[in-house]
PDB file of N, CA and C in Angstrom:
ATOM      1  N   UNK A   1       0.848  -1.185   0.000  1.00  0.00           N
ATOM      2  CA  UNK A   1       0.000   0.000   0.000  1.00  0.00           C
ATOM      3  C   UNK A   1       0.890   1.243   0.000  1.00  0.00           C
ATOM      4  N   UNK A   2       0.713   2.538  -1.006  1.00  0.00           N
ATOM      5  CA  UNK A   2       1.224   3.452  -0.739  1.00  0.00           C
ATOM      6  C   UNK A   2       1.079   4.051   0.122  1.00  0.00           C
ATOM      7  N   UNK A   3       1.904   4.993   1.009  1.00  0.00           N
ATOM      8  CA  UNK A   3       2.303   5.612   1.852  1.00  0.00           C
ATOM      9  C   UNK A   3       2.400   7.133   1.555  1.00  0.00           C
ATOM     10  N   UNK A   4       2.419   8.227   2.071  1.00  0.00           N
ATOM     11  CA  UNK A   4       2.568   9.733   1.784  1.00  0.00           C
ATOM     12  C   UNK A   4       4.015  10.153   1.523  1.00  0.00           C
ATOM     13  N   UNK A   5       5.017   8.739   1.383  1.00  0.00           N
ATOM     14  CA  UNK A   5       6.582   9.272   0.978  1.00  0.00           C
ATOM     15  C   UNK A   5       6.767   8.061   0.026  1.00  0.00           C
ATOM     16  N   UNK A   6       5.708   7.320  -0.369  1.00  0.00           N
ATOM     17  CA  UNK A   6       5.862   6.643  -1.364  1.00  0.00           C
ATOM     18  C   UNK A   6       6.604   7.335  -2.721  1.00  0.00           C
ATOM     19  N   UNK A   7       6.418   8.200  -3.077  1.00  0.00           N
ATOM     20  CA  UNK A   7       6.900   8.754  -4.376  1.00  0.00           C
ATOM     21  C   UNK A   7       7.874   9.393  -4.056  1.00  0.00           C
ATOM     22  N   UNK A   8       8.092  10.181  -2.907  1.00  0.00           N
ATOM     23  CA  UNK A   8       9.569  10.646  -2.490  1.00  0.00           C
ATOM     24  C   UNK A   8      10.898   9.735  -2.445  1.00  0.00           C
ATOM     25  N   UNK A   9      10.405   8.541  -1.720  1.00  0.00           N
ATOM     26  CA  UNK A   9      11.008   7.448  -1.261  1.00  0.00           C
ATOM     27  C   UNK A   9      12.186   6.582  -2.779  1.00  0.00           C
ATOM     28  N   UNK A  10      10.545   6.923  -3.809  1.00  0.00           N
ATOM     29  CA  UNK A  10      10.703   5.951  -5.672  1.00  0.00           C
ATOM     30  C   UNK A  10      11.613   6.886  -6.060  1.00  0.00           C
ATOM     31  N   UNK A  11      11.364   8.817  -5.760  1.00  0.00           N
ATOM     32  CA  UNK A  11      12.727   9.903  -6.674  1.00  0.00           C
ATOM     33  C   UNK A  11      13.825   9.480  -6.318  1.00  0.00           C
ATOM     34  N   UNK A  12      13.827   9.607  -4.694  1.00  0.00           N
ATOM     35  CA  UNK A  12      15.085   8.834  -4.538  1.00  0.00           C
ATOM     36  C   UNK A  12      16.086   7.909  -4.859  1.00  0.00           C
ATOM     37  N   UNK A  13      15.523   7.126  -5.317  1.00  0.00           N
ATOM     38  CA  UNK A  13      15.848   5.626  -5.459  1.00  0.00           C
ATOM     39  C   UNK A  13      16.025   5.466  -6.839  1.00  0.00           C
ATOM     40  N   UNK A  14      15.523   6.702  -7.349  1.00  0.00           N
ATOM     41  CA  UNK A  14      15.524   6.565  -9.056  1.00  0.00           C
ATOM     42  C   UNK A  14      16.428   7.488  -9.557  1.00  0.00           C
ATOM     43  N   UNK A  15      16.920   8.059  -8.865  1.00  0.00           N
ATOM     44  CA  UNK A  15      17.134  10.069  -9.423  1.00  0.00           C
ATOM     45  C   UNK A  15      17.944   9.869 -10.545  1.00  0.00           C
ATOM     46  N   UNK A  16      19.003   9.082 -10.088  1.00  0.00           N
ATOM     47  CA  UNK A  16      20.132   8.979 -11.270  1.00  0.00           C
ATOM     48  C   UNK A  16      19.582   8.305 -12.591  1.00  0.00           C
ATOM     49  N   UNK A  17      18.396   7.631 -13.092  1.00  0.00           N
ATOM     50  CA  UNK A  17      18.295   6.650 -14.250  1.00  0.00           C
ATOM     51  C   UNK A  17      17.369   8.011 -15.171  1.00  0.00           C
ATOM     52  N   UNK A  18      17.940   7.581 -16.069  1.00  0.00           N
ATOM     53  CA  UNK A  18      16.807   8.569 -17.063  1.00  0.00           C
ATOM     54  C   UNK A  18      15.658   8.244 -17.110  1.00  0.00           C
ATOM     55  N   UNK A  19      14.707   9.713 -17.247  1.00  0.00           N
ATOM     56  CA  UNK A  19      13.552   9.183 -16.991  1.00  0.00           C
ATOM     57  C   UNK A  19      12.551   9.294 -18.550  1.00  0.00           C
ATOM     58  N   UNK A  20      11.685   8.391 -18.343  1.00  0.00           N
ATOM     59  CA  UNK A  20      11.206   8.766 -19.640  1.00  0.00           C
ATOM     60  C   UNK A  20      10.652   9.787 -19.926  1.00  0.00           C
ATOM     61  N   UNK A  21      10.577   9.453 -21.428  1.00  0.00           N
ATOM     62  CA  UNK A  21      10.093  11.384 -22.616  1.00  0.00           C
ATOM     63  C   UNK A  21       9.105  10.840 -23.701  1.00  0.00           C
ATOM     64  N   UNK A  22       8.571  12.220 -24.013  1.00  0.00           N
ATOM     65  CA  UNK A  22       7.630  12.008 -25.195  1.00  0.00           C
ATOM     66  C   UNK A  22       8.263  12.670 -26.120  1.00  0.00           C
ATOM     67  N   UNK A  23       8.531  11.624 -27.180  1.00  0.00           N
ATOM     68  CA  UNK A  23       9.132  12.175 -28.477  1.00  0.00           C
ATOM     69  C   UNK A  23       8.570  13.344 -29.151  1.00  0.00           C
ATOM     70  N   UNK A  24       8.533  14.496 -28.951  1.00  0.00           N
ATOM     71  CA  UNK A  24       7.492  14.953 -30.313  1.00  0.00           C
ATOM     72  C   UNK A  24       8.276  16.345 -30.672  1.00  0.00           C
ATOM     73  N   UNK A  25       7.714  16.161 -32.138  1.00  0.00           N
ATOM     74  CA  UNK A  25       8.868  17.025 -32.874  1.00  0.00           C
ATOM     75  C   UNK A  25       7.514  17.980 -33.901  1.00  0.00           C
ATOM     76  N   UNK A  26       7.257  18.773 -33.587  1.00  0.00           N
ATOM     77  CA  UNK A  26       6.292  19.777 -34.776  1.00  0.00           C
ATOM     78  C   UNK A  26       7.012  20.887 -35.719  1.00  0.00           C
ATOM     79  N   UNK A  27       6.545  20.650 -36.684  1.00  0.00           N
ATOM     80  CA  UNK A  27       7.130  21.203 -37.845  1.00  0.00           C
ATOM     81  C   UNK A  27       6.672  23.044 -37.379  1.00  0.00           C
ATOM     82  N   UNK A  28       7.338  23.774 -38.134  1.00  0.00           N
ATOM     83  CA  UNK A  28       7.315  25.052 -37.750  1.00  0.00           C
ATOM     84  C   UNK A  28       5.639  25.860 -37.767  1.00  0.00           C
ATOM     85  N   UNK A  29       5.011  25.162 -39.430  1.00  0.00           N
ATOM     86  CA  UNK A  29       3.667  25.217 -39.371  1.00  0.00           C
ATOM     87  C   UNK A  29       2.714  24.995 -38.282  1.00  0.00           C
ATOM     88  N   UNK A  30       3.151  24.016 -37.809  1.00  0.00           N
ATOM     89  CA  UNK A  30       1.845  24.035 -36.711  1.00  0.00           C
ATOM     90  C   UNK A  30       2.214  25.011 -35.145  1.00  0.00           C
ATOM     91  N   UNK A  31       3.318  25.221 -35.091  1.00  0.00           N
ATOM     92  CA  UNK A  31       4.064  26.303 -34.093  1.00  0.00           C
ATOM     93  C   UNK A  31       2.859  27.564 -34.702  1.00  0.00           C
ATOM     94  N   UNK A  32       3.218  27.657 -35.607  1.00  0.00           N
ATOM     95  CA  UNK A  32       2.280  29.026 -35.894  1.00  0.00           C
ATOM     96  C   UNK A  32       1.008  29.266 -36.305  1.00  0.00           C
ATOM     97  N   UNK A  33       0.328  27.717 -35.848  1.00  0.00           N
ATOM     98  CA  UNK A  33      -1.008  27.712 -36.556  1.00  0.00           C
ATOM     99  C   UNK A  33      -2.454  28.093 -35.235  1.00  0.00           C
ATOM    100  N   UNK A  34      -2.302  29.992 -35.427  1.00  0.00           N
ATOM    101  CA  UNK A  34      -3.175  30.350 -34.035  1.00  0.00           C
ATOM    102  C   UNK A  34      -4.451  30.098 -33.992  1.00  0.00           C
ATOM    103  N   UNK A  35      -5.783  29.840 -35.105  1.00  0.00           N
ATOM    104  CA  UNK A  35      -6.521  29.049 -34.984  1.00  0.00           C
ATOM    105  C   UNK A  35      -6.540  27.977 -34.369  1.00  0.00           C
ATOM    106  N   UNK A  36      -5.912  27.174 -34.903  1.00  0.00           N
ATOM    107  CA  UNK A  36      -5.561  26.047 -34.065  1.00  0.00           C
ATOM    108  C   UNK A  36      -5.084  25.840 -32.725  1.00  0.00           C
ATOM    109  N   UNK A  37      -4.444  26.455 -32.135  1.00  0.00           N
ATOM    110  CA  UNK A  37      -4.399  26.859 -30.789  1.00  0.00           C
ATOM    111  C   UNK A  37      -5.225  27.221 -30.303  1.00  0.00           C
ATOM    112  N   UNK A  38      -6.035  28.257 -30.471  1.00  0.00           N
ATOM    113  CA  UNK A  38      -7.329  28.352 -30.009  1.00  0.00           C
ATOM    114  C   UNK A  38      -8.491  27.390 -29.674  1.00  0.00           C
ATOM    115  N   UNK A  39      -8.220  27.020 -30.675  1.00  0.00           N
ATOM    116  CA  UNK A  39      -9.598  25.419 -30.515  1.00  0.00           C
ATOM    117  C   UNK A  39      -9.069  24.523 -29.720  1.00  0.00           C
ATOM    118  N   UNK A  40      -7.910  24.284 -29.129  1.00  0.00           N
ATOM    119  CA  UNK A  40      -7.264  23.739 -28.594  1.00  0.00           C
ATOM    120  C   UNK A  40      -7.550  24.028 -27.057  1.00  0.00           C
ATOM    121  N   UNK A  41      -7.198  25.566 -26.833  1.00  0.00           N
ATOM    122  CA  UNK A  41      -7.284  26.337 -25.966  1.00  0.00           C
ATOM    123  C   UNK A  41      -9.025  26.146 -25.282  1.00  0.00           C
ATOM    124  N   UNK A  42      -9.544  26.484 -25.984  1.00  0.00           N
ATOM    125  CA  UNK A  42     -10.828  26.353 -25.914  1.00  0.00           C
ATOM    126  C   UNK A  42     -11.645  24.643 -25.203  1.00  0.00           C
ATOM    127  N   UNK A  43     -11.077  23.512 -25.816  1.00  0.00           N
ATOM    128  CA  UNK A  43     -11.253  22.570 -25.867  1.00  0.00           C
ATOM    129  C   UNK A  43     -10.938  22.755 -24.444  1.00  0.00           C
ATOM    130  N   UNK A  44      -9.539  22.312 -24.039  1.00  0.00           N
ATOM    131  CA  UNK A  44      -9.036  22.286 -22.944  1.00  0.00           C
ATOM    132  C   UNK A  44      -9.895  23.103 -21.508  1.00  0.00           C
ATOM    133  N   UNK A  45     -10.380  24.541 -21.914  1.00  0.00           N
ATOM    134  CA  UNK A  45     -10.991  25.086 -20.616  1.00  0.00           C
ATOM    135  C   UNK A  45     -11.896  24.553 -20.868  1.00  0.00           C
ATOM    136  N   UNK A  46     -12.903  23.910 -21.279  1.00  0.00           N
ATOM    137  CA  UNK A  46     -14.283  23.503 -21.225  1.00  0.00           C
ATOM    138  C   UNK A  46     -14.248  21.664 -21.378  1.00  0.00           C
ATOM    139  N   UNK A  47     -12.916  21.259 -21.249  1.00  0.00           N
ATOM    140  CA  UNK A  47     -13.298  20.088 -20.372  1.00  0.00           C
ATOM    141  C   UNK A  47     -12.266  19.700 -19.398  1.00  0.00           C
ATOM    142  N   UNK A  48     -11.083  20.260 -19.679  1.00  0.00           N
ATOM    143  CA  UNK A  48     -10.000  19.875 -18.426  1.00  0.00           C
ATOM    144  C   UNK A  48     -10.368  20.773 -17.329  1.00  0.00           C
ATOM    145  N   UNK A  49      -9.283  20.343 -16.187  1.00  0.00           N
ATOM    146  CA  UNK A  49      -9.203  20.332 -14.883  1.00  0.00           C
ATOM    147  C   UNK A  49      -8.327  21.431 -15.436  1.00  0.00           C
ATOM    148  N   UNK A  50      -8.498  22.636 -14.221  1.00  0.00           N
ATOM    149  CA  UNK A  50      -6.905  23.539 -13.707  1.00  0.00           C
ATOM    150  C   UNK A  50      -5.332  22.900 -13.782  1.00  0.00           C
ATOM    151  N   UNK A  51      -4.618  23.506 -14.813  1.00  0.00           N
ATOM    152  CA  UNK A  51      -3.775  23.140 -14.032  1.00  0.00           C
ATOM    153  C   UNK A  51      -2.217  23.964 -12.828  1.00  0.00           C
ATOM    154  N   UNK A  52      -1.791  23.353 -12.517  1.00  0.00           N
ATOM    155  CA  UNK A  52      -1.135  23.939 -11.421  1.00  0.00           C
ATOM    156  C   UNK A  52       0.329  23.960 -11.957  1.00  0.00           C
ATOM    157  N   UNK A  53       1.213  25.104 -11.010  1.00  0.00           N
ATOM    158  CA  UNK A  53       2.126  25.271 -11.102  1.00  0.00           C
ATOM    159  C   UNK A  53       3.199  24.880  -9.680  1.00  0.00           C
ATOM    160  N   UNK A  54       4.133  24.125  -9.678  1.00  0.00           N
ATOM    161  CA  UNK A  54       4.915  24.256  -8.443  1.00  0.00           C
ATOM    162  C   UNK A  54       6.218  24.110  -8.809  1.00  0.00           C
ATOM    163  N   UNK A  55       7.336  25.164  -7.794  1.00  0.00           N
ATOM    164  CA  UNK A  55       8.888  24.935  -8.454  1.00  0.00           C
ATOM    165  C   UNK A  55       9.208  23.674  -7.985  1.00  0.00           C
ATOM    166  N   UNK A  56       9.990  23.315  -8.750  1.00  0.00           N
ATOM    167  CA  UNK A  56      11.007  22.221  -8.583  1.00  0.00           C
ATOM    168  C   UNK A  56      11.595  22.012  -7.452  1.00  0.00           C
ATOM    169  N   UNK A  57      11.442  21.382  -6.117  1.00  0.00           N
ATOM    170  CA  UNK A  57      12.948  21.266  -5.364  1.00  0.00           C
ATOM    171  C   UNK A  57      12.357  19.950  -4.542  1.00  0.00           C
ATOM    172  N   UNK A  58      13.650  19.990  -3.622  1.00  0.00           N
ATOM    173  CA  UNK A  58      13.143  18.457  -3.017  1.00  0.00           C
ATOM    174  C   UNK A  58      12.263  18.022  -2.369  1.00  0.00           C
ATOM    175  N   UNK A  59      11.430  18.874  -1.515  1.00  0.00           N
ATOM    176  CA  UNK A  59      10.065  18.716  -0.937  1.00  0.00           C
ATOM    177  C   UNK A  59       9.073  18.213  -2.424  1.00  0.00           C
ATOM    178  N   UNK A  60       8.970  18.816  -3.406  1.00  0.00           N
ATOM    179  CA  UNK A  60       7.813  19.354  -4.133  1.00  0.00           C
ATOM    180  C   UNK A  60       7.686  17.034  -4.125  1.00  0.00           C
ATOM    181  N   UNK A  61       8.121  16.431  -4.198  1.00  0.00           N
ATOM    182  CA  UNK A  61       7.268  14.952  -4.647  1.00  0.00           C
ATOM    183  C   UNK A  61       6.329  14.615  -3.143  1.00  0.00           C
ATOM    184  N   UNK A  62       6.350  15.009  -2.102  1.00  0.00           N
ATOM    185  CA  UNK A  62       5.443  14.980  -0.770  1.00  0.00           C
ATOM    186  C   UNK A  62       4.452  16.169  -0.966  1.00  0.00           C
ATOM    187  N   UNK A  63       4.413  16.683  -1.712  1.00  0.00           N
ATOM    188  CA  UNK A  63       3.229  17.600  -2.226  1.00  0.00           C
ATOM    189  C   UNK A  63       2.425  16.912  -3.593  1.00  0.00           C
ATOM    190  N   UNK A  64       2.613  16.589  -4.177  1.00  0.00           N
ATOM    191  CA  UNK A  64       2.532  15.476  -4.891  1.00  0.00           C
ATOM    192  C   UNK A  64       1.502  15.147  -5.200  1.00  0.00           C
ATOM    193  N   UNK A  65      -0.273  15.113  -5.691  1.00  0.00           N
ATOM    194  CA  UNK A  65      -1.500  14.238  -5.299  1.00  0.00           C
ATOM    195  C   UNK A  65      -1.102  12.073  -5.558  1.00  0.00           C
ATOM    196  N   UNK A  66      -1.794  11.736  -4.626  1.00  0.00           N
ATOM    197  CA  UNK A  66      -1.275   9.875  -4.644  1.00  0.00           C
ATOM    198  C   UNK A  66      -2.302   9.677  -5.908  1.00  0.00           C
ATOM    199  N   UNK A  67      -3.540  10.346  -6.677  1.00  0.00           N
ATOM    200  CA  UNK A  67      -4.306  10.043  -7.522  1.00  0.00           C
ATOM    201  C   UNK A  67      -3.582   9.935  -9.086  1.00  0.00           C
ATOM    202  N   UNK A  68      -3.896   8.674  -9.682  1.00  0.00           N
ATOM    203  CA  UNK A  68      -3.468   8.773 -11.150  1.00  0.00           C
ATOM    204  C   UNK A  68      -4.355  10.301 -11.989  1.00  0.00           C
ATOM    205  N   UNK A  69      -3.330  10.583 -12.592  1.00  0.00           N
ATOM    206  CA  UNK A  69      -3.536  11.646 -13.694  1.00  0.00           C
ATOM    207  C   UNK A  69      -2.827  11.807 -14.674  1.00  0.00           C
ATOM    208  N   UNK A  70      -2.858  13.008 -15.731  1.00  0.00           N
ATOM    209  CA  UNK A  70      -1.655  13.512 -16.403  1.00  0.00           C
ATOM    210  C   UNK A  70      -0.626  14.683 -15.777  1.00  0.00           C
ATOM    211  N   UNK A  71       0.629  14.684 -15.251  1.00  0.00           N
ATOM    212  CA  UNK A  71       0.840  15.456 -15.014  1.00  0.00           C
ATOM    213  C   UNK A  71       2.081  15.244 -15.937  1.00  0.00           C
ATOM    214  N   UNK A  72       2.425  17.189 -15.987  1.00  0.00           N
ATOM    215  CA  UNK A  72       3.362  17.342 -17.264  1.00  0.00           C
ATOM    216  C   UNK A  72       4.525  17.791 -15.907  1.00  0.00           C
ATOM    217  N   UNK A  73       5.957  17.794 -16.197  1.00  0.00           N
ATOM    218  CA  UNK A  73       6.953  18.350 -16.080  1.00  0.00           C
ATOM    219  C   UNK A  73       7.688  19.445 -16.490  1.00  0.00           C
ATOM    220  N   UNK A  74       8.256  20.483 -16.755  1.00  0.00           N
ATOM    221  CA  UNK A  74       8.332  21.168 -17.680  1.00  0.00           C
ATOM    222  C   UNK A  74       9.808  21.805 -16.691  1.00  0.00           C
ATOM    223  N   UNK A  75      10.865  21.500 -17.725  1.00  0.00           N
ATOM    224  CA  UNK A  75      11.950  22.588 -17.193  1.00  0.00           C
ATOM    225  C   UNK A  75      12.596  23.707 -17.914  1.00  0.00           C
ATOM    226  N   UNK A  76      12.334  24.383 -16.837  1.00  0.00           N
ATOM    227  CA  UNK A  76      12.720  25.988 -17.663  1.00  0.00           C
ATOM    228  C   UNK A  76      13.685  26.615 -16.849  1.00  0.00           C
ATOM    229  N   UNK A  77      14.952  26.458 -17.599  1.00  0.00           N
ATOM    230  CA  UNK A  77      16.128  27.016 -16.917  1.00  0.00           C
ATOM    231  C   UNK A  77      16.585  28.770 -16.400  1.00  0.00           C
ATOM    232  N   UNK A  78      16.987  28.693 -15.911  1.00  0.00           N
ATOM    233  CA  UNK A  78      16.817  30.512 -15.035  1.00  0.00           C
ATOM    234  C   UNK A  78      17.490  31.374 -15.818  1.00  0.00           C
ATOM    235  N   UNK A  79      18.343  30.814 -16.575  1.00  0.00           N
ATOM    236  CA  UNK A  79      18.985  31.613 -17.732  1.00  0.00           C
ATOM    237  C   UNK A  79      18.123  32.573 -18.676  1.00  0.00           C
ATOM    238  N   UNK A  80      18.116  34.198 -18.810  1.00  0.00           N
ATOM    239  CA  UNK A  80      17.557  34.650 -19.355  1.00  0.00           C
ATOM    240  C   UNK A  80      18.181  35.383 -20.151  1.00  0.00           C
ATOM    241  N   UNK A  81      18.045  35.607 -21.406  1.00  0.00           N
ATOM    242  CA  UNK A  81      19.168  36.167 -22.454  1.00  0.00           C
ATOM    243  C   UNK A  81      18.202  37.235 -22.751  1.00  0.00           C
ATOM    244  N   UNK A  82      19.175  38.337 -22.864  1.00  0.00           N
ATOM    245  CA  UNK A  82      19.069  40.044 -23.244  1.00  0.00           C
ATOM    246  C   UNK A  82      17.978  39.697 -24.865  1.00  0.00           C
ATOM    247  N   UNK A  83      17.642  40.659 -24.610  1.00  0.00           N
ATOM    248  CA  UNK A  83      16.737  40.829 -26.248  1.00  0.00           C
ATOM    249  C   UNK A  83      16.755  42.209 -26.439  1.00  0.00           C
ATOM    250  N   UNK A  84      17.182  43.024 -27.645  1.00  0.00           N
ATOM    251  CA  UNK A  84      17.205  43.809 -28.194  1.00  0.00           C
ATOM    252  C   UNK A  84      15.537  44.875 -27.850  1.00  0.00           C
ATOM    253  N   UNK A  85      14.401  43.883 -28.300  1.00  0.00           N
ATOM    254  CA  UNK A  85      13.068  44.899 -28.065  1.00  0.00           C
ATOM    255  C   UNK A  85      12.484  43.347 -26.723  1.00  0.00           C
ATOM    256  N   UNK A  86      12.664  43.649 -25.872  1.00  0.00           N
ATOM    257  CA  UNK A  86      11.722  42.474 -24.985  1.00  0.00           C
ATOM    258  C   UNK A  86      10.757  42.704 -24.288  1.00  0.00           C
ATOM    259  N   UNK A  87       9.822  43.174 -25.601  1.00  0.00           N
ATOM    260  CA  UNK A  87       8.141  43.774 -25.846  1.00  0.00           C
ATOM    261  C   UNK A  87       7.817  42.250 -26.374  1.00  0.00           C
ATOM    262  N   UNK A  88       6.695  41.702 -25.649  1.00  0.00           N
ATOM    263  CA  UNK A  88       5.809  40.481 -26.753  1.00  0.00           C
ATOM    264  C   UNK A  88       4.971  41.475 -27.193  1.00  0.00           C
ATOM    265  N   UNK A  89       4.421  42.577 -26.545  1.00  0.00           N
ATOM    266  CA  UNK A  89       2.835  42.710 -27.040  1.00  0.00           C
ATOM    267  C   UNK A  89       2.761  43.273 -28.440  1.00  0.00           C
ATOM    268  N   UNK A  90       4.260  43.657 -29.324  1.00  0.00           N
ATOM    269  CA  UNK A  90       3.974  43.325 -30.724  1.00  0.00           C
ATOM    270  C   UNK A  90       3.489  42.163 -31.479  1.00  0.00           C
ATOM    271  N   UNK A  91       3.637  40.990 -30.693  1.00  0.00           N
ATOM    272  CA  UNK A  91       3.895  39.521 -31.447  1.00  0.00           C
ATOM    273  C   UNK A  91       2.022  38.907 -31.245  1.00  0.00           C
ATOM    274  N   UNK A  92       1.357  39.896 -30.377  1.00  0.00           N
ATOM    275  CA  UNK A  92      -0.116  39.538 -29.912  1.00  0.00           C
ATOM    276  C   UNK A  92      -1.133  40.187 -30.478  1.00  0.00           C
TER     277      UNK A  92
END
């Protein structure tokens, strides 16, 4: 039976092995296809769940929900490089 350090207990024990990935590779077209994002967008608020944000560190797997779901990972390194105009609200 799992336990509330069950998954802390598995990072541990795992940290060093690679973990698995989803291959996916999109061609530049669909990067820029904003219709399509939209319906997407759309889709998503009118039937998914919220989703949440939490940083990375060693507590965050005891925060964790024990319920199966999808949860995504996402790393975004702190490195931020200078930009000449670093305005988006031309690009919107």
């Amino acid at each position: 039976m799992a336990t509330p350090d069950t998954h802390e207990r598995s990072v541990i024990r795992h940290r060093t092995e690679a973990g698995p990935s989803l291959d996916i590779r999109l061609g530049i077209a669909p990067m820029l296809d904003v219709p399509a994002h939209r319906v997407l967008q759309d889709d998503l608020e009118e039937h998914a769940s919220l989703w949440e944000q939490a940083l990375a560190v060693e507590s965050l797997g005891s925060a964790l929900p024990d319920e199966a779901g999808l949860y995504m990972f996402v790393w975004r390194p702190s490195i931020r490089l200078a930009m000449a105009n670093d305005s988006w609200s031309s690009f919107h």
